[in-house]
N, C-alpha and C. Protein backbone atom coordinates (compact mmCIF):
# COMPACT_ATOMS: atom_id res chain seq x y z
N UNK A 1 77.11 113.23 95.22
CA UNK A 1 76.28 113.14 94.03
C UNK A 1 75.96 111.67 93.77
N UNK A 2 74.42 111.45 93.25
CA UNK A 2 74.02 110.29 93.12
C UNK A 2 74.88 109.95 91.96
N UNK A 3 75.06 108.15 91.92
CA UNK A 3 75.18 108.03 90.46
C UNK A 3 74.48 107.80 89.52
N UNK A 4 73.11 108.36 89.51
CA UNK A 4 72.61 108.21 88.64
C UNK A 4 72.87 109.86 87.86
N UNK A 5 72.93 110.66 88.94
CA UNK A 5 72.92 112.13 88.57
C UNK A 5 74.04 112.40 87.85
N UNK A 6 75.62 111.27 88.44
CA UNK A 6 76.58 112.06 87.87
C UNK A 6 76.31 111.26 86.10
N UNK A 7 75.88 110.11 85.86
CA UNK A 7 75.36 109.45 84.55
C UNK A 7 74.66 110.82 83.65
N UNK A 8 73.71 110.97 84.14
CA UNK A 8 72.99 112.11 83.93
C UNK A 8 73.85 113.21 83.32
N UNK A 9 74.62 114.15 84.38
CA UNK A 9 75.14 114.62 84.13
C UNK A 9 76.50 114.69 83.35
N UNK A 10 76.84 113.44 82.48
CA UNK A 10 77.99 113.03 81.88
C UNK A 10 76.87 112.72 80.31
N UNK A 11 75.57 112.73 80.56
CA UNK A 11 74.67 112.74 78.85
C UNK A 11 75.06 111.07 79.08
N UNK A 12 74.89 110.13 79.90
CA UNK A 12 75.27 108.41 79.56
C UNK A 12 73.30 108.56 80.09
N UNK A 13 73.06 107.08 78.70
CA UNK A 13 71.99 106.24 79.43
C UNK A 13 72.17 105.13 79.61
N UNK A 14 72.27 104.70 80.42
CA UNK A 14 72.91 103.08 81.04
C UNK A 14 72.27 101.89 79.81
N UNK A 15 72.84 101.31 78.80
CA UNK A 15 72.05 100.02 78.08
C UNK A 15 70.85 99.31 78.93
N UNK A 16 70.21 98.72 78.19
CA UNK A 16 69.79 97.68 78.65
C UNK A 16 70.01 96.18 78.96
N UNK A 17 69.77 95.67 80.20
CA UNK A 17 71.17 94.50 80.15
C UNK A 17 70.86 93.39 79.31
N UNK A 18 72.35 93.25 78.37
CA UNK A 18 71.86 92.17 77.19
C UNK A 18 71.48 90.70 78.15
N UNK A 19 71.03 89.83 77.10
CA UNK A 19 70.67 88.59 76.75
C UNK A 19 71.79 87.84 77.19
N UNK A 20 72.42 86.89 77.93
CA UNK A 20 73.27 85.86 78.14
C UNK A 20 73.48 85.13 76.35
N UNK A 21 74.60 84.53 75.83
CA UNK A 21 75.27 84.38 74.99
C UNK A 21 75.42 82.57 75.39
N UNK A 22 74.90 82.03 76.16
CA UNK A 22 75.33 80.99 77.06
C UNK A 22 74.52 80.73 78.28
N UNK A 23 75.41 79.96 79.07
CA UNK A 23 74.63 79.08 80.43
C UNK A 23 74.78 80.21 81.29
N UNK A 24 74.68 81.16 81.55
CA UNK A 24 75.35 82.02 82.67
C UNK A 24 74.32 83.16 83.12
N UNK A 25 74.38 83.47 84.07
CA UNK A 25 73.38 84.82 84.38
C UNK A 25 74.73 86.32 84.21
N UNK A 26 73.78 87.34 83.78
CA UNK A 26 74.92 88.85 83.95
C UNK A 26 75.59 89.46 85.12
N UNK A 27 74.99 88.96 86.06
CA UNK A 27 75.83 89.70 87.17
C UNK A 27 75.14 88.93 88.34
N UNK A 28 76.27 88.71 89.45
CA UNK A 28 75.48 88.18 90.70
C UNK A 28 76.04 88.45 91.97
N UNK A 29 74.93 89.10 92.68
CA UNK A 29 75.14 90.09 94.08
C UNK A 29 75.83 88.77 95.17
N UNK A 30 76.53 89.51 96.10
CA UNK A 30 76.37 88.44 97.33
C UNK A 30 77.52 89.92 98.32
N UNK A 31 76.60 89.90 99.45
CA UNK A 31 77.06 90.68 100.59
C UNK A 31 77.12 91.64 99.77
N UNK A 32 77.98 92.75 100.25
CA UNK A 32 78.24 93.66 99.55
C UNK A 32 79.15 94.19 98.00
N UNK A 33 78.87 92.85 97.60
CA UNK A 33 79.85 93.00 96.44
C UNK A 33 78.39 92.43 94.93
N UNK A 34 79.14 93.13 93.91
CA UNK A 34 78.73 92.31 92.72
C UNK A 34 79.59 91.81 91.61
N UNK A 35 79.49 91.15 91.43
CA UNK A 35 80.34 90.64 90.32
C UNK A 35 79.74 90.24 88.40
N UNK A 36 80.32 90.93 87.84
CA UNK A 36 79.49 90.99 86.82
C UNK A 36 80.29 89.91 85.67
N UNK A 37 79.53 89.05 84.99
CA UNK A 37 79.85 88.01 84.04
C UNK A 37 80.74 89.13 82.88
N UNK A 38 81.93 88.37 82.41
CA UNK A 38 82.00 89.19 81.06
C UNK A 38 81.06 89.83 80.26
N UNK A 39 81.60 90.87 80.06
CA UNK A 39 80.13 92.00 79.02
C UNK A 39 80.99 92.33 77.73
N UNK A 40 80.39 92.23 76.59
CA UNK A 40 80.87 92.15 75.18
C UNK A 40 80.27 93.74 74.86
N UNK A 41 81.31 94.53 73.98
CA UNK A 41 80.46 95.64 73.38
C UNK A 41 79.67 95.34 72.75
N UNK A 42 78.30 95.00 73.19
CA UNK A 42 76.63 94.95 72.67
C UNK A 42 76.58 96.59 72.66
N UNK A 43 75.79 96.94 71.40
CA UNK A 43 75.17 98.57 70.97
C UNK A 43 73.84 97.92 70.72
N UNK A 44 72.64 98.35 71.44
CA UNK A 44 71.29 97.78 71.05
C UNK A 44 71.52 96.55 70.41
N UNK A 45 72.04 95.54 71.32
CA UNK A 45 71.82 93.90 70.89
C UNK A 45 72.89 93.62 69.66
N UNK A 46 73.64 94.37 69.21
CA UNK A 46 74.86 94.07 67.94
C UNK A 46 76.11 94.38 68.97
N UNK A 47 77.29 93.89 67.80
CA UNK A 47 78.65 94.28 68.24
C UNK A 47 79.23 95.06 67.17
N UNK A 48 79.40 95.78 67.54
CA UNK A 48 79.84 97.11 66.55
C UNK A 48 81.45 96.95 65.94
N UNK A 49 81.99 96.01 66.30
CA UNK A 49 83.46 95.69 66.08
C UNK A 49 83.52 94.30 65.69
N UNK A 50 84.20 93.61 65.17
CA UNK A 50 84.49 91.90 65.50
C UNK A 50 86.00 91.97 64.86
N UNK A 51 86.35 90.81 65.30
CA UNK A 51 87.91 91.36 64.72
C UNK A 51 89.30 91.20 65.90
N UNK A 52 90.32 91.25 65.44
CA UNK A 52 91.52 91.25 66.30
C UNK A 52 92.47 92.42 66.52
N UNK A 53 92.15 93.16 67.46
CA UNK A 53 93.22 94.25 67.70
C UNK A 53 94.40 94.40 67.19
N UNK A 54 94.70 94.87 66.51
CA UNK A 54 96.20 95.06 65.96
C UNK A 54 96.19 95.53 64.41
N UNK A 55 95.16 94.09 64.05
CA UNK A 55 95.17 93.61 62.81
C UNK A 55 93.73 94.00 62.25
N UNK A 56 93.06 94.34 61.75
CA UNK A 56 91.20 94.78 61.44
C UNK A 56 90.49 95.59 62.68
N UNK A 57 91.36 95.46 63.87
CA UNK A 57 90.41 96.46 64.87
C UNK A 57 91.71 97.30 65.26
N UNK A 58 91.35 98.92 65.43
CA UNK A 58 92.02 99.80 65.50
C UNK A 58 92.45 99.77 67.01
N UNK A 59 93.55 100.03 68.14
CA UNK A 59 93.64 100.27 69.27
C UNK A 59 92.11 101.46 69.85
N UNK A 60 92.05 102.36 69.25
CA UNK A 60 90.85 103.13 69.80
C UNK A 60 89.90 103.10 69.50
N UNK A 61 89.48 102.27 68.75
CA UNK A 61 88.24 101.64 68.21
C UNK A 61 88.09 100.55 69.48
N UNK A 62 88.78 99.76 69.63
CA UNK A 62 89.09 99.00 71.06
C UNK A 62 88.55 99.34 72.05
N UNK A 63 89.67 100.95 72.22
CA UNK A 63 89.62 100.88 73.51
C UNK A 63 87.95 101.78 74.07
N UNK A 64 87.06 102.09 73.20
CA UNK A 64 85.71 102.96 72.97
C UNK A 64 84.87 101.54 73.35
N UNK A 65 85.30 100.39 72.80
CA UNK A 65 84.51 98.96 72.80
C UNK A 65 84.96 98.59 74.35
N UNK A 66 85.99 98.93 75.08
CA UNK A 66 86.07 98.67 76.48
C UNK A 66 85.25 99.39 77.55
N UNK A 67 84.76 100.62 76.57
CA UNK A 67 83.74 101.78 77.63
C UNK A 67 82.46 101.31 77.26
N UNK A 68 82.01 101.03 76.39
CA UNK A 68 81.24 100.15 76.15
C UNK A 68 80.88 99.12 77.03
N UNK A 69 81.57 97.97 77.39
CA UNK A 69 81.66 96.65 77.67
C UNK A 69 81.36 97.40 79.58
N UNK A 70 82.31 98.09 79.98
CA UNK A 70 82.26 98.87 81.42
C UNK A 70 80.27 99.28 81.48
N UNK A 71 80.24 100.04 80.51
CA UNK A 71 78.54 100.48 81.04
C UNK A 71 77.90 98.99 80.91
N UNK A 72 77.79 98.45 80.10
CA UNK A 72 77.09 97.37 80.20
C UNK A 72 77.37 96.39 81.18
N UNK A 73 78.41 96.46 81.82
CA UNK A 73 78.39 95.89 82.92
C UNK A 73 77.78 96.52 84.12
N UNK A 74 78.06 97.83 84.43
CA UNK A 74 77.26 98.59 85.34
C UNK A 74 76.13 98.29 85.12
N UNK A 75 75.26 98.53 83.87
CA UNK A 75 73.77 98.26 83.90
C UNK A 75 73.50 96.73 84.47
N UNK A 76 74.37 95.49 84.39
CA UNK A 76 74.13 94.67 84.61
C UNK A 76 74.12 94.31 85.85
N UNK A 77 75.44 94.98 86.53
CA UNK A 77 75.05 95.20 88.44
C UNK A 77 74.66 96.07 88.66
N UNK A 78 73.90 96.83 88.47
CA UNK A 78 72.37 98.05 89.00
C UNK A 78 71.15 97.12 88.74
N UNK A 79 70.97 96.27 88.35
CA UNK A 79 69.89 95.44 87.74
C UNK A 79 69.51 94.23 88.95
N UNK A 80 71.00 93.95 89.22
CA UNK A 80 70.72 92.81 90.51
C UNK A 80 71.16 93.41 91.91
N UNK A 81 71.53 94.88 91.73
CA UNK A 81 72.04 95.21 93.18
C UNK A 81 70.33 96.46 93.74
N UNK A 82 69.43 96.34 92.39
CA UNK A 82 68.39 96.87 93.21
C UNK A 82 68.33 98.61 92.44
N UNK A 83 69.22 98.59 91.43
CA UNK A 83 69.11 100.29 90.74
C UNK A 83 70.90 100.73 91.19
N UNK A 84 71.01 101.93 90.16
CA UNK A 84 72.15 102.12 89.67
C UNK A 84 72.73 102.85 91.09
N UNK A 85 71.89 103.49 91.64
CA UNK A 85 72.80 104.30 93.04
C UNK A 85 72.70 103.56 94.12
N UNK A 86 72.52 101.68 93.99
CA UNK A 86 73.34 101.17 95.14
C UNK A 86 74.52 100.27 94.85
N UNK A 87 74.81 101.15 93.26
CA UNK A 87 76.34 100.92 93.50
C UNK A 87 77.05 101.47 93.76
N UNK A 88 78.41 101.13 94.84
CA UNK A 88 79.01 102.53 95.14
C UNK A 88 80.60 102.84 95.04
N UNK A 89 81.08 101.59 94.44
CA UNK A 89 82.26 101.82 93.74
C UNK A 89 82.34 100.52 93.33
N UNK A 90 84.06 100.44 92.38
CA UNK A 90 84.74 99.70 91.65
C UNK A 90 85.88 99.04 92.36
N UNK A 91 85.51 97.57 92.58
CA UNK A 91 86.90 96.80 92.84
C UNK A 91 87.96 96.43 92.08
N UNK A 92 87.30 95.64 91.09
CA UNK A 92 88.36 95.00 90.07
C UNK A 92 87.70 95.34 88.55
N UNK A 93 88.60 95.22 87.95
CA UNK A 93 88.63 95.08 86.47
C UNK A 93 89.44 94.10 85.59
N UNK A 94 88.43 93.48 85.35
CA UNK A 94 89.47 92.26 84.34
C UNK A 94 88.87 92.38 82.54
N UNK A 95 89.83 92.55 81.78
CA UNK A 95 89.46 93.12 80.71
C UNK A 95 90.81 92.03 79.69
N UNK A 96 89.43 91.64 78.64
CA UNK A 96 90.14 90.62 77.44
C UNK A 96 90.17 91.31 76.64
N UNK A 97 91.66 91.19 75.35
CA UNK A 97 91.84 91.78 74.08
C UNK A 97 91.69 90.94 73.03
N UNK A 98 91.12 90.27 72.62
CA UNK A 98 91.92 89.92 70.86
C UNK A 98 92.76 90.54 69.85
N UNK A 99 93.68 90.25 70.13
CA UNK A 99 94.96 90.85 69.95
C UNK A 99 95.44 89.86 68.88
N UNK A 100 96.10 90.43 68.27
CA UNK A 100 96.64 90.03 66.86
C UNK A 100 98.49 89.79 67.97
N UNK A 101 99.31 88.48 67.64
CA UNK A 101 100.32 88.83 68.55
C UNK A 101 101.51 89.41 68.66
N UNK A 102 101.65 90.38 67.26
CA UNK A 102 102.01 91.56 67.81
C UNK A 102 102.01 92.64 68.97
N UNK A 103 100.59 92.43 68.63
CA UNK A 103 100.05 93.89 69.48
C UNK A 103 100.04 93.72 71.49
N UNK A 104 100.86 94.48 71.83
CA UNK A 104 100.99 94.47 73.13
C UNK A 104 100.74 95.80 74.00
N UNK A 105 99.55 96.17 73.12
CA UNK A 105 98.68 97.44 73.72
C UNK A 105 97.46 97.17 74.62
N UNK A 106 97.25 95.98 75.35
CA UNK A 106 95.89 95.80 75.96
C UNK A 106 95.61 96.71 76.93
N UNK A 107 96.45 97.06 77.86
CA UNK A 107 96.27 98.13 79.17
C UNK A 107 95.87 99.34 78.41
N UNK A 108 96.47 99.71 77.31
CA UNK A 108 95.30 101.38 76.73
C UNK A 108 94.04 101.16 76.60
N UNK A 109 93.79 99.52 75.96
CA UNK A 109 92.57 99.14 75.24
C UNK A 109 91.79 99.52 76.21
N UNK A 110 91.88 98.25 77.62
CA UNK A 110 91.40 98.26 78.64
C UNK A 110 91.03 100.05 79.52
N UNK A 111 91.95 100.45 79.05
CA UNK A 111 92.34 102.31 79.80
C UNK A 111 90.54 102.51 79.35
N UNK A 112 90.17 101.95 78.42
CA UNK A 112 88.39 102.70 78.37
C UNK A 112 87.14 102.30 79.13
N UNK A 113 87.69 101.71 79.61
CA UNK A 113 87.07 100.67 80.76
C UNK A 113 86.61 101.27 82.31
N UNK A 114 88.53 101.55 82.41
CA UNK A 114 88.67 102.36 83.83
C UNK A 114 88.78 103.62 83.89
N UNK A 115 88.40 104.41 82.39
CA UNK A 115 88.79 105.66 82.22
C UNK A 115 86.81 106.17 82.56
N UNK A 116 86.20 105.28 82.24
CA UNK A 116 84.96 105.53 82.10
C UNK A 116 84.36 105.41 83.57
N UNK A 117 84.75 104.30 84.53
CA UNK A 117 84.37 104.41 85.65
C UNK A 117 84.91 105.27 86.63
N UNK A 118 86.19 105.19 86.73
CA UNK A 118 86.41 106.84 87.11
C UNK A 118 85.90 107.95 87.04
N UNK A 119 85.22 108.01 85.67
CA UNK A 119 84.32 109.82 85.53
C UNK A 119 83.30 109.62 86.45
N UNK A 120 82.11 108.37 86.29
CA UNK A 120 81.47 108.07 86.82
C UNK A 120 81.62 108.35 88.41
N UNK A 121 82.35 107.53 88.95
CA UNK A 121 82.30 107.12 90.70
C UNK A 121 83.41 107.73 91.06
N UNK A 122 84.13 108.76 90.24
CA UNK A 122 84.96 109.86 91.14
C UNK A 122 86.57 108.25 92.14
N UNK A 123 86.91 108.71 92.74
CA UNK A 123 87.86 108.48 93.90
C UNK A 123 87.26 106.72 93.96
N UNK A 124 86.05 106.73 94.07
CA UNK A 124 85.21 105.33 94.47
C UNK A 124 85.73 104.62 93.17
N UNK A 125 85.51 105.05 91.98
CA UNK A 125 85.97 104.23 90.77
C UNK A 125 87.30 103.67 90.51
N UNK A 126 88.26 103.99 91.37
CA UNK A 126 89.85 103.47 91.31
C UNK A 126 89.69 101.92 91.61
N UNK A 127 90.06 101.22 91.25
CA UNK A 127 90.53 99.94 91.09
C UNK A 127 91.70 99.05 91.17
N UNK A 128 92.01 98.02 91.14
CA UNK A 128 92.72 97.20 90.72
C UNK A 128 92.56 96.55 89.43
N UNK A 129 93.59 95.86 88.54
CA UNK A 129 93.09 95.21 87.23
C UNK A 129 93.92 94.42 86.38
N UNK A 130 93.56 93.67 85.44
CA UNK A 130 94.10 92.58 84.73
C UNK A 130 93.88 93.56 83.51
N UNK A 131 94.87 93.34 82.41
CA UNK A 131 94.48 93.43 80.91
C UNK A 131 95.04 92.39 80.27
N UNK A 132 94.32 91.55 80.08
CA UNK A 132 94.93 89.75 79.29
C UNK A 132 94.74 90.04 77.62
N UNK A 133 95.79 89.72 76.94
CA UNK A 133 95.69 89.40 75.50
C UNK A 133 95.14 87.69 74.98
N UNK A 134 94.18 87.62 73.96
CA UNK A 134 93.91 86.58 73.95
C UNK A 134 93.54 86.25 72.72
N UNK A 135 93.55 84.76 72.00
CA UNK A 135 92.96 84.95 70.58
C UNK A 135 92.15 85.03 70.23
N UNK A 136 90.67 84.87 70.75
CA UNK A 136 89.55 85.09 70.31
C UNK A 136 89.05 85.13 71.57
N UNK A 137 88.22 85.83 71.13
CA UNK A 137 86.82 85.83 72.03
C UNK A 137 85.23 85.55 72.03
N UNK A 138 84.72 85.77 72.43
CA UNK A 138 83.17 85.02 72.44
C UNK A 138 82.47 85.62 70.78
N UNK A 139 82.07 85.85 69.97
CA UNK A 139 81.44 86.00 68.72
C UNK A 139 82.53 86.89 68.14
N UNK A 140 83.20 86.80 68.48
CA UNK A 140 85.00 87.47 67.61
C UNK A 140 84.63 89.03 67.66
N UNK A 141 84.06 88.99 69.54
CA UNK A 141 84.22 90.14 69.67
C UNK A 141 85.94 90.69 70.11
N UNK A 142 86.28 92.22 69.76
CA UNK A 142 87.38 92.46 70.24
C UNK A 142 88.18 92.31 71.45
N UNK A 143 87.14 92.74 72.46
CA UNK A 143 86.95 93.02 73.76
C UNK A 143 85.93 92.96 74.96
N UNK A 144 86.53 91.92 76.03
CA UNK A 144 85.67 91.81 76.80
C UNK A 144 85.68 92.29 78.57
N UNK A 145 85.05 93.28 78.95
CA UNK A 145 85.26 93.54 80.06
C UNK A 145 84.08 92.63 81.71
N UNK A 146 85.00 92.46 82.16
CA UNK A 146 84.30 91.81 84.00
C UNK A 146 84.59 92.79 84.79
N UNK A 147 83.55 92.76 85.75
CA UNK A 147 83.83 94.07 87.16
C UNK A 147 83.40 93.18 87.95
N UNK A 148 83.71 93.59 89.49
CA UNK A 148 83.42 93.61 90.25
C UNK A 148 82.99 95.06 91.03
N UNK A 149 81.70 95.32 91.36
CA UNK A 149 81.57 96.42 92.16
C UNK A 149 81.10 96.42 93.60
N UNK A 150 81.33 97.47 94.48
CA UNK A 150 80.84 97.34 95.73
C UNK A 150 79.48 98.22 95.66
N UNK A 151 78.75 97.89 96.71
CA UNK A 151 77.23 97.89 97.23
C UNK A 151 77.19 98.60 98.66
N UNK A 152 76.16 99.44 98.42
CA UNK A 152 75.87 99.80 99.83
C UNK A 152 74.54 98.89 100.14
């Protein structure tokens, strides 16, 4: 199954890839790999959260802002790898919390990240991954997810 079909068939429409925040481009191909710049839960150009995990942002409020941050990164490597079905799986996942430092829940946060590419890319979506706690992040968003994906 294509992935655009299994998108399709999961009711997802891939965002549109935001605006850079900075000096940086969203994602950049080389051989068969892409690597995508940190992606912030943008909802049509806003962040639907701001705040520190623990403390004003809920763990599953989080971890919905990590599935978030995952599609928008996909849209962002389908954009430079040429369209969404020449991507064809998931290498890495590196995923930031703002975390209040209590809170030592980032791997659930992150869990929406890799829970989402999995439905997507089946067996292909398994990964490797980081979940880093940190004090802030880029516009005091909660959560920020990076991929790397592979290319046919």
């Amino acid at each position: 199954m294509s992935v655009a079909s299994r998108l399709a068939e999961l009711g997802i429409d891939l965002p549109a890839v935001s605006a850079p925040v900075a000096s940086y481009i969203p994602a950049k191909a080389h051989g068969d790999l892409v690597w995508t710049s940190g992606q912030l839960p943008f909802v049509d150009g806003q962040l639907r959260e701001t705040g520190k995990v623990g403390v004003g942002v809920d763990p599953a409020v989080a971890q919905d802002a990590a599935r978030t941050c995952a599609l928008n990164a996909l849209a962002a490597a389908a954009d430079v790898a040429g369209g969404v079905d020449r991507i064809t799986g998931v290498l890495k996942v590196t995923g930031f919390v703002a975390s209040d430092p209590a809170f030592t829940g980032q791997p659930g946060v992150i869990n929406g990240a890799s829970a989402i590419l999995g439905e997507i890319f089946g067996d292909a979506g398994a990964h490797s991954r980081a979940a880093v706690g940190v004090a802030v992040l880029p516009l005091d968003a909660p959560v920020e997810v990076e991929v790397v994906f592979t290319t046919a």
